[in-house]
N, C-alpha and C. Protein backbone atom coordinates (compact mmCIF):
# COMPACT_ATOMS: atom_id res chain seq x y z
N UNK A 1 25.95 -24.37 -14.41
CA UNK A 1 24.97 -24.09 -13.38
C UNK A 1 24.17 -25.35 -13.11
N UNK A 2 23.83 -25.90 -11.88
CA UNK A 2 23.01 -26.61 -11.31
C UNK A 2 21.76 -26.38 -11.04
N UNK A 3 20.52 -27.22 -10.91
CA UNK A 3 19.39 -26.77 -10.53
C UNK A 3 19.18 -26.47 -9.01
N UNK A 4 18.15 -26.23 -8.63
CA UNK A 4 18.28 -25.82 -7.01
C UNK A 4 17.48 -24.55 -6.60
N UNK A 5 17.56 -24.33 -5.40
CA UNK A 5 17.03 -22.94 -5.19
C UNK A 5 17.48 -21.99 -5.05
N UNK A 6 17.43 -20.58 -5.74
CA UNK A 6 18.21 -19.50 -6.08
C UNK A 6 18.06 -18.73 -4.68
N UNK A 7 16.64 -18.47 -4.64
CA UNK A 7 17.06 -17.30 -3.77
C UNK A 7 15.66 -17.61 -2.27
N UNK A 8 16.42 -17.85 -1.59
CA UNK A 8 15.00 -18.01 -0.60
C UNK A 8 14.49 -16.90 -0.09
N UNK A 9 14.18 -15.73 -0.23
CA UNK A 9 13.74 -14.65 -0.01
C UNK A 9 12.73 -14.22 -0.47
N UNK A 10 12.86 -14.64 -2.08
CA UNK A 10 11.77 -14.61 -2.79
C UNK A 10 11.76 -12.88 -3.41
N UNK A 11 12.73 -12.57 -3.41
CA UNK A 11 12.95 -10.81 -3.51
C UNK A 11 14.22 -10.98 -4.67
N UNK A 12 13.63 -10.24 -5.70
CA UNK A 12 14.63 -10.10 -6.86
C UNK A 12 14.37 -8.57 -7.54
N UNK A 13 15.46 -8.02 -7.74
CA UNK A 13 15.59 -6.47 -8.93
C UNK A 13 15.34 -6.48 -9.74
N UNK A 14 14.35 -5.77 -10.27
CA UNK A 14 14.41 -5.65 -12.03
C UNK A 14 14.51 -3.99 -12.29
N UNK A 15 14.19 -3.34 -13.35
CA UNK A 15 14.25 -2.33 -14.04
C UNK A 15 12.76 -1.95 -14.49
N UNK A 16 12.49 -1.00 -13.36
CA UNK A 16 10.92 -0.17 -13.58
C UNK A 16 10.78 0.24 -14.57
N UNK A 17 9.93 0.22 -14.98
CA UNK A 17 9.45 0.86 -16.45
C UNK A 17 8.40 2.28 -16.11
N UNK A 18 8.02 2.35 -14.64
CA UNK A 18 6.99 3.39 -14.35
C UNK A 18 7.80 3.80 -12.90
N UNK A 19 7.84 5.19 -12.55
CA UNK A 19 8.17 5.46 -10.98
C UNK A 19 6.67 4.78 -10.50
N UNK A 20 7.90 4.02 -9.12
CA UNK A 20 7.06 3.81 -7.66
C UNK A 20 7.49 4.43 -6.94
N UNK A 21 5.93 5.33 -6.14
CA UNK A 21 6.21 5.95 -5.01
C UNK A 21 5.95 5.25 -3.67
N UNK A 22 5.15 3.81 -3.67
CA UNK A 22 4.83 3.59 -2.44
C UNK A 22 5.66 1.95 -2.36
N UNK A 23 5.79 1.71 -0.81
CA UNK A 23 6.18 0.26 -1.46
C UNK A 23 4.82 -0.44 -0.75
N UNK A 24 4.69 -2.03 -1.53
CA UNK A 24 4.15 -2.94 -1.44
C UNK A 24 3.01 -2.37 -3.03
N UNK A 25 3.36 -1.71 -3.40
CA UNK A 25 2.46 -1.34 -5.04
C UNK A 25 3.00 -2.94 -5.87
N UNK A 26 1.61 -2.93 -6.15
CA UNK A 26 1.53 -4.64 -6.82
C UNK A 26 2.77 -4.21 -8.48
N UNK A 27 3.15 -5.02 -8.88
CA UNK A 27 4.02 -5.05 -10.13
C UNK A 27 3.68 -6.00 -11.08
N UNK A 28 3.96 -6.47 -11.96
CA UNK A 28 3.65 -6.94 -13.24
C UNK A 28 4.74 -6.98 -14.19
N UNK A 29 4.34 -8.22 -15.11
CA UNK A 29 5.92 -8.00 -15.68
C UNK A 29 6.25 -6.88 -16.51
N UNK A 30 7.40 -6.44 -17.38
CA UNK A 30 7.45 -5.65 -18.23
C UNK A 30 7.75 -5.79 -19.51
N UNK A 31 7.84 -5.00 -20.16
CA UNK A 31 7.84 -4.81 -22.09
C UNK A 31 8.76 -5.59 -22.13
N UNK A 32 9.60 -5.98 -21.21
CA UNK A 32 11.22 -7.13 -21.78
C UNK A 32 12.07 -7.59 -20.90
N UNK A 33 12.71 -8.49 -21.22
CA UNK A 33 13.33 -9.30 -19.90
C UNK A 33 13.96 -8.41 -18.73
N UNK A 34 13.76 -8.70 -17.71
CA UNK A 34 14.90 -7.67 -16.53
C UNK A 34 13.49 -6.48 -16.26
N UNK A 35 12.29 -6.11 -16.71
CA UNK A 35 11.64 -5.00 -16.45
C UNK A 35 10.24 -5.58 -16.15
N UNK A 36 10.05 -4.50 -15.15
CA UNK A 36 8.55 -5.07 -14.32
C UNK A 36 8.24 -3.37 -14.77
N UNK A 37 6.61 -3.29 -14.52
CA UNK A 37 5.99 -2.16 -14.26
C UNK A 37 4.54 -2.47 -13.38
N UNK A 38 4.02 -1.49 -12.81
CA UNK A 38 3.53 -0.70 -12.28
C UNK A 38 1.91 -2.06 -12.62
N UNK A 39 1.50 -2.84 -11.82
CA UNK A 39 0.33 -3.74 -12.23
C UNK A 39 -1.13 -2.35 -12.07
N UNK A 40 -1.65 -2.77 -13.25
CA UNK A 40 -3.37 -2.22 -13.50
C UNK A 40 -4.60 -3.25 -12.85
N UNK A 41 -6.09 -2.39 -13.32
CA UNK A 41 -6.82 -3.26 -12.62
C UNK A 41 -7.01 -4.14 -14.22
N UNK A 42 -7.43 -5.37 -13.32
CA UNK A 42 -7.58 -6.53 -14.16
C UNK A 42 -6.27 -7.39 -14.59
N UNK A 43 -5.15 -6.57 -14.30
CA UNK A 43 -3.58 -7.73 -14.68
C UNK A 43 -3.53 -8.35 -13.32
N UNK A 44 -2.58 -9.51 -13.77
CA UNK A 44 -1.79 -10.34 -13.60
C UNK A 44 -0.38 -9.72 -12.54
N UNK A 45 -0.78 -9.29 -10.94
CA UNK A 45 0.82 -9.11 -10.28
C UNK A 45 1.73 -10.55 -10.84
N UNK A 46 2.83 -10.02 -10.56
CA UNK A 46 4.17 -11.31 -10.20
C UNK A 46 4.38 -11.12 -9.32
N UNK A 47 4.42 -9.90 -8.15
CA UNK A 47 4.92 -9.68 -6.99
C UNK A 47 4.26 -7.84 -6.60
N UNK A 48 5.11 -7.72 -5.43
CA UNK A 48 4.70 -6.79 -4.80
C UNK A 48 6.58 -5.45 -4.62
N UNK A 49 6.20 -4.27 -4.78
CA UNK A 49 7.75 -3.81 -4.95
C UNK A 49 8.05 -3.67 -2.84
N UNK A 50 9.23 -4.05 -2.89
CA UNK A 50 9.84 -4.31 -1.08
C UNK A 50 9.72 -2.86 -0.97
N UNK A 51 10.06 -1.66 -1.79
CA UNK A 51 10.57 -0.60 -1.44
C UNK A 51 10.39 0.46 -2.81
N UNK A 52 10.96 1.68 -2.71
CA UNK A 52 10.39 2.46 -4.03
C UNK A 52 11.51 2.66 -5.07
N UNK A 53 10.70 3.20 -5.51
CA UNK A 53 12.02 3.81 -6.79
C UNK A 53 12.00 5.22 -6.47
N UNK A 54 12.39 5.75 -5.41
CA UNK A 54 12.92 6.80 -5.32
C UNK A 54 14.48 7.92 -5.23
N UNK A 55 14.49 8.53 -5.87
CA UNK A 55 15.90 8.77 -5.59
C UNK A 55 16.12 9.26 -4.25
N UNK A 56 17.22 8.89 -3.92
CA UNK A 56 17.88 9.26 -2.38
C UNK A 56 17.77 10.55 -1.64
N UNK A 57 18.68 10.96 -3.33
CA UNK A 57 18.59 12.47 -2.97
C UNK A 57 17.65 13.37 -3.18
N UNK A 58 16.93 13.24 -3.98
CA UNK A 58 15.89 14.00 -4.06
C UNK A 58 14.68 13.72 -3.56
N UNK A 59 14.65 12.26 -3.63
CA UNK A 59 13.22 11.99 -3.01
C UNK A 59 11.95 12.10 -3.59
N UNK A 60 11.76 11.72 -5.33
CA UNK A 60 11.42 12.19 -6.04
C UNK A 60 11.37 10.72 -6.71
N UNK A 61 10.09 10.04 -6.87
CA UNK A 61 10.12 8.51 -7.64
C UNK A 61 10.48 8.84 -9.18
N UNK A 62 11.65 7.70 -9.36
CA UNK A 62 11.87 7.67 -10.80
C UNK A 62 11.39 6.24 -11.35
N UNK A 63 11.60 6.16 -13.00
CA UNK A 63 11.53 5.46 -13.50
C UNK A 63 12.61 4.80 -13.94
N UNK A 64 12.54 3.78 -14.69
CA UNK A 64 14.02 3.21 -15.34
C UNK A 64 15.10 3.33 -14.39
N UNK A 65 15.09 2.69 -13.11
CA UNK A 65 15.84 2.46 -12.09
C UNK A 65 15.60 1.17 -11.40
N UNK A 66 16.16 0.54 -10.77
CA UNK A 66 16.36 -1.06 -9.97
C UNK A 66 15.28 -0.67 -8.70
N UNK A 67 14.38 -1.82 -8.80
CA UNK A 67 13.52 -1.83 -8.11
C UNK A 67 13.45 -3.63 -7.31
N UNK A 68 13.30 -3.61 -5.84
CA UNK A 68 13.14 -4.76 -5.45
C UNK A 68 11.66 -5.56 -5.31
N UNK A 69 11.67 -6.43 -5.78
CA UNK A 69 10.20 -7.03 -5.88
C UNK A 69 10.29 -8.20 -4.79
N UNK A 70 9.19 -8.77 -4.15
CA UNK A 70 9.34 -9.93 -3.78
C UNK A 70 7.63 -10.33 -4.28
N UNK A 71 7.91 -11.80 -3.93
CA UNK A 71 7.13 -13.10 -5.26
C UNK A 71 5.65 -12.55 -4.05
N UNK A 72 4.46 -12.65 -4.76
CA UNK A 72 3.72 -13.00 -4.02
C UNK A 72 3.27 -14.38 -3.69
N UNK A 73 3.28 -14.56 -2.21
CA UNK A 73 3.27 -16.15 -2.53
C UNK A 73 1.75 -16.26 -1.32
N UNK A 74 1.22 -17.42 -1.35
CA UNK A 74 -0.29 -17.55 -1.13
C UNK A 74 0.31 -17.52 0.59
N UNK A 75 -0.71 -16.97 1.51
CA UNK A 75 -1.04 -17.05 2.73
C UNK A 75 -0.14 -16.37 3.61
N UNK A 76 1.03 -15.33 3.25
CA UNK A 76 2.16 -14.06 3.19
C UNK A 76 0.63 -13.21 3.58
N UNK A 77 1.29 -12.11 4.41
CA UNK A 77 0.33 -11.34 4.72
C UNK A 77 1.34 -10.14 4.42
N UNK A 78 0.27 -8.74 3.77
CA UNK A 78 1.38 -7.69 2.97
C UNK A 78 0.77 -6.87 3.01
N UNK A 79 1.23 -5.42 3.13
CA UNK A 79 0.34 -4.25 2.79
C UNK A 79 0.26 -3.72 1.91
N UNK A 80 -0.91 -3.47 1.09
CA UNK A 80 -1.01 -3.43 -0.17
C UNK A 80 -1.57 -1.73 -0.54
N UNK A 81 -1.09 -0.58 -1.67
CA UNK A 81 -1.79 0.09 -1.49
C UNK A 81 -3.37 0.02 -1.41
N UNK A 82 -4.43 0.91 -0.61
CA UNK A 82 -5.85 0.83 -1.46
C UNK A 82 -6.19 1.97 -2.38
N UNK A 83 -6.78 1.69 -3.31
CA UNK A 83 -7.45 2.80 -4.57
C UNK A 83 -7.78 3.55 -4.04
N UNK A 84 -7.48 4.99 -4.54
CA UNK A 84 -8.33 5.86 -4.15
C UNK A 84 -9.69 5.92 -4.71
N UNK A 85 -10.45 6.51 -3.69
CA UNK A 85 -12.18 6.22 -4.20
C UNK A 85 -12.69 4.99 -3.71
N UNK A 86 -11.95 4.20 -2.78
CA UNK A 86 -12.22 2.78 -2.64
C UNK A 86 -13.68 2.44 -2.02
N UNK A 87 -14.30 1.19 -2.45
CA UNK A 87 -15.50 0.37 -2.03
C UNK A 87 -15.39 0.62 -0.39
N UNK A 88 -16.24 0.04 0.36
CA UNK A 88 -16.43 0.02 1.54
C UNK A 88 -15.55 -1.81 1.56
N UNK A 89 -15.05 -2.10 2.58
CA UNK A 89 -14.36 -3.84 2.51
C UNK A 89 -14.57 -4.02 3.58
N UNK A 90 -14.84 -5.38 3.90
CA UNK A 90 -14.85 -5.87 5.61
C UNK A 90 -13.86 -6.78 5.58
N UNK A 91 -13.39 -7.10 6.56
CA UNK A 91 -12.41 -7.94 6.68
C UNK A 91 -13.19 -9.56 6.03
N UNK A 92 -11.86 -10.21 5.35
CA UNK A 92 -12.20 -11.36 4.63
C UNK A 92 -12.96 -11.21 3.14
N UNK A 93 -13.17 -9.56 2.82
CA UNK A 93 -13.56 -9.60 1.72
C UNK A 93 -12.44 -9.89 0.30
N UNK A 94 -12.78 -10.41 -0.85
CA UNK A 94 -11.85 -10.64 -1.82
C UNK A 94 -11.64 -9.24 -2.33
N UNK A 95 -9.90 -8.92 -2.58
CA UNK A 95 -9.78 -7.78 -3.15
C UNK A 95 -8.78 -7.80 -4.62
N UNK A 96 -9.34 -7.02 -5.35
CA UNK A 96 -8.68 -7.38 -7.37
C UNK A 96 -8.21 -6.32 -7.38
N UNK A 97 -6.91 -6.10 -8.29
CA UNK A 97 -5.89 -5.61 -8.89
C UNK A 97 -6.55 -4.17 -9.04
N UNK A 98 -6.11 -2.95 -8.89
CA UNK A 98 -6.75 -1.63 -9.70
C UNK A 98 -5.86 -1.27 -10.10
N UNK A 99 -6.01 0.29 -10.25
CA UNK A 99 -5.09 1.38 -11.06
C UNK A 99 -3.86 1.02 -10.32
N UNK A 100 -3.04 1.44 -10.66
CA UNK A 100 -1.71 1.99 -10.06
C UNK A 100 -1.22 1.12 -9.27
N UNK A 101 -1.47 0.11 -9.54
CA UNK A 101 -0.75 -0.85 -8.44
C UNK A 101 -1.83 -1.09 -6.85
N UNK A 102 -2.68 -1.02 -6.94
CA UNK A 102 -3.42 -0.44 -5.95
C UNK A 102 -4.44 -2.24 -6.09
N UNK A 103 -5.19 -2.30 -4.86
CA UNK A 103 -6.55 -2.88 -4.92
C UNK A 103 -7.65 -2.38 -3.90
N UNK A 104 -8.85 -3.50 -4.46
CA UNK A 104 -10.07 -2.73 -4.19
C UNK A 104 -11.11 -3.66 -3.78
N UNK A 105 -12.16 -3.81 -3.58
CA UNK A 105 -13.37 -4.96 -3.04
C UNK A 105 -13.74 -5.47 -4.48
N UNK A 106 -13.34 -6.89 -4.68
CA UNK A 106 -14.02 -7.69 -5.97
C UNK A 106 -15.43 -7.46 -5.73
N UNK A 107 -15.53 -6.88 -7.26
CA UNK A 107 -17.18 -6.75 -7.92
C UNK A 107 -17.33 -7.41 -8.85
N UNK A 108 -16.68 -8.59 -9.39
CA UNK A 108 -17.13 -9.03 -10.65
C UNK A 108 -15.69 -9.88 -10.77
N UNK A 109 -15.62 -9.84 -12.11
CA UNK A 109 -14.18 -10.46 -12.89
C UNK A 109 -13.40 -10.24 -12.92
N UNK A 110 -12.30 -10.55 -12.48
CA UNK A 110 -10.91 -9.79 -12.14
C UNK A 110 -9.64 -10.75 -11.56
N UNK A 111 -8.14 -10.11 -11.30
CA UNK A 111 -7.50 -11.31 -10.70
C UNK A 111 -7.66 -10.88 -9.28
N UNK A 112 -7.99 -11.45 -8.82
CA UNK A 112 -7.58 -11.57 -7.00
C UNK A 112 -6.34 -11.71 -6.59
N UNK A 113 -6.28 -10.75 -5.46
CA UNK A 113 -4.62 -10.90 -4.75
C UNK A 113 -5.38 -11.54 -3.80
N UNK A 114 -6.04 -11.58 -2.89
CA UNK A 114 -6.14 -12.25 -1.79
C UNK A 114 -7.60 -11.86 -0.50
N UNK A 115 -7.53 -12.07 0.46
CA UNK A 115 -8.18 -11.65 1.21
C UNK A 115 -8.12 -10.55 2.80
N UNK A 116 -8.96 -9.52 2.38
CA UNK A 116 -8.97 -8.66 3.81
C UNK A 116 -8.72 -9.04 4.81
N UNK A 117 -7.87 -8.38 5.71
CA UNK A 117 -7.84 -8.97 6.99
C UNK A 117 -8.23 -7.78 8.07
N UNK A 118 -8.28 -6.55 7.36
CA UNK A 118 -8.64 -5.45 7.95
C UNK A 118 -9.89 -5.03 7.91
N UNK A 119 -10.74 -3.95 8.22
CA UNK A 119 -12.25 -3.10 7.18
C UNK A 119 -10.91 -1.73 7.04
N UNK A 120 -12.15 -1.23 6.05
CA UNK A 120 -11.86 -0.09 5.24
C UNK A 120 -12.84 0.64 5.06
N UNK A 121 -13.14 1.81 5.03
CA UNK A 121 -14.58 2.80 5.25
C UNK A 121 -14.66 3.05 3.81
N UNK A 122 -15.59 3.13 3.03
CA UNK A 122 -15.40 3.53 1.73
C UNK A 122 -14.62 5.05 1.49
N UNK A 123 -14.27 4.95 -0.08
CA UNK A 123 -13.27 5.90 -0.19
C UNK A 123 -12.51 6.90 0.92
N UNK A 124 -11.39 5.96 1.19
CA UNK A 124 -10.56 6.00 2.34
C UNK A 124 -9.32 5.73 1.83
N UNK A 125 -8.76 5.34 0.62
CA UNK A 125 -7.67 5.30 0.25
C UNK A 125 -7.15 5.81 -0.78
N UNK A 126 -6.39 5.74 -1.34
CA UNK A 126 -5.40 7.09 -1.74
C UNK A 126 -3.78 6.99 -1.24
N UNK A 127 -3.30 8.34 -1.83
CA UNK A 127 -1.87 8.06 -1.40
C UNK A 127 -1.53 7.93 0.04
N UNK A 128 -0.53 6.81 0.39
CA UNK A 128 0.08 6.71 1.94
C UNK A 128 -0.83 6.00 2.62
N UNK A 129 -2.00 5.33 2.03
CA UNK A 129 -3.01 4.51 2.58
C UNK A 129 -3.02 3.19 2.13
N UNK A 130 -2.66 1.86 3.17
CA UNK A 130 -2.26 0.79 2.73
C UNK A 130 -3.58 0.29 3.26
N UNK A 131 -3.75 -1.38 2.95
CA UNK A 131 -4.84 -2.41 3.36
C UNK A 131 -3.77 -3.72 3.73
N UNK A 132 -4.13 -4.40 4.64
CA UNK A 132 -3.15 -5.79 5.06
C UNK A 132 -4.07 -6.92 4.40
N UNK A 133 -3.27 -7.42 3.73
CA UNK A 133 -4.27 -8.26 2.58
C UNK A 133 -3.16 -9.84 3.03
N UNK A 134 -4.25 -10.86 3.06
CA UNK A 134 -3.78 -12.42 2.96
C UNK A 134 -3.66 -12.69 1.33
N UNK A 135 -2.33 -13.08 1.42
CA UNK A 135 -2.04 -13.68 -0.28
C UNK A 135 -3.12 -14.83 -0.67
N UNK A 136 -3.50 -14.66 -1.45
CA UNK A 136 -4.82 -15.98 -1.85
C UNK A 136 -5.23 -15.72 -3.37
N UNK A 137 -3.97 -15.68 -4.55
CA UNK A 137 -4.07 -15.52 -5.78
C UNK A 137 -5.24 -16.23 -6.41
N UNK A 138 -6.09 -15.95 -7.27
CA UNK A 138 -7.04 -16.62 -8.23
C UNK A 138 -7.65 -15.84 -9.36
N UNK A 139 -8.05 -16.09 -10.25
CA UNK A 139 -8.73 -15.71 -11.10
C UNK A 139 -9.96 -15.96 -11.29
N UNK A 140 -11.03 -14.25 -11.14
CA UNK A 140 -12.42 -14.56 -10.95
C UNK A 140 -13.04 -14.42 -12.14
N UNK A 141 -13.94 -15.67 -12.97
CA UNK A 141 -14.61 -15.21 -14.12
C UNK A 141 -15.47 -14.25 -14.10
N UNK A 142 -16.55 -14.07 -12.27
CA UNK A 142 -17.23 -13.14 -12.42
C UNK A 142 -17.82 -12.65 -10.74
């Protein structure tokens, strides 16, 4: 094998460790090589999932199935779920990692995915409710 660039897409499979039901739910790596799961508040995304882990036929998110991720990369614009219960956000506000793959209006210390490009009314999100977020990774001490 040669060095070079693998994949310009920036979209690679791994093996969920948690069902996804929505896509663009932030991801994180997993317990072992080849497996991503489901990013919390305060982790570290690697990417965002393209699509779900749902089965076809049933329609019913599983786990421990091939899931497509792509990289988050800075200034990519993406829809991201928002938390349910969410802050009030104005556009350009910084938003950090939550539950479930989800984000929310930075209050403090946390990793940042990026910046609002939308508003959001407070607690307005929940399932099937996305936010269009500018990639702008950092880590906030506070």
């Amino acid at each position: 094998m040669t060095g070079g660039k693998v994949n310009d897409y920036q979209t690679q499979t791994f093996t969920t460790e948690s069902a996804v039901t929505y896509p663009g739910t932030l991801i994180k790596k997993g317990s072992a090589e080849g497996k991503v799961d489901i990013c919390g508040a305060g982790e570290t995304p690697i990417g965002y999932s393209y699509s779900t882990s749902k089965n076809p036929i049933t329609k019913v998110a599983e786990a421990n199935v091939d899931l497509s991720v792509t990289a988050l990369r800075d200034g990519d614009s993406v829809l991201i779920p928002l938390l349910t219960g969410n802050a009030e956000i104005a556009a350009w506000d910084e938003l950090v990692t939550t539950a479930g793959g989800t984000v929310d209006l930075k209050s403090g210390a946390g990793e940042i995915v990026g910046l609002a490009l939308e508003h959001a009314h407070a607690a307005t999100g929940g399932a099937g409710v996305w936010i269009l977020v500018r990639i702008q990774r950092r880590t906030a001490t506070a």
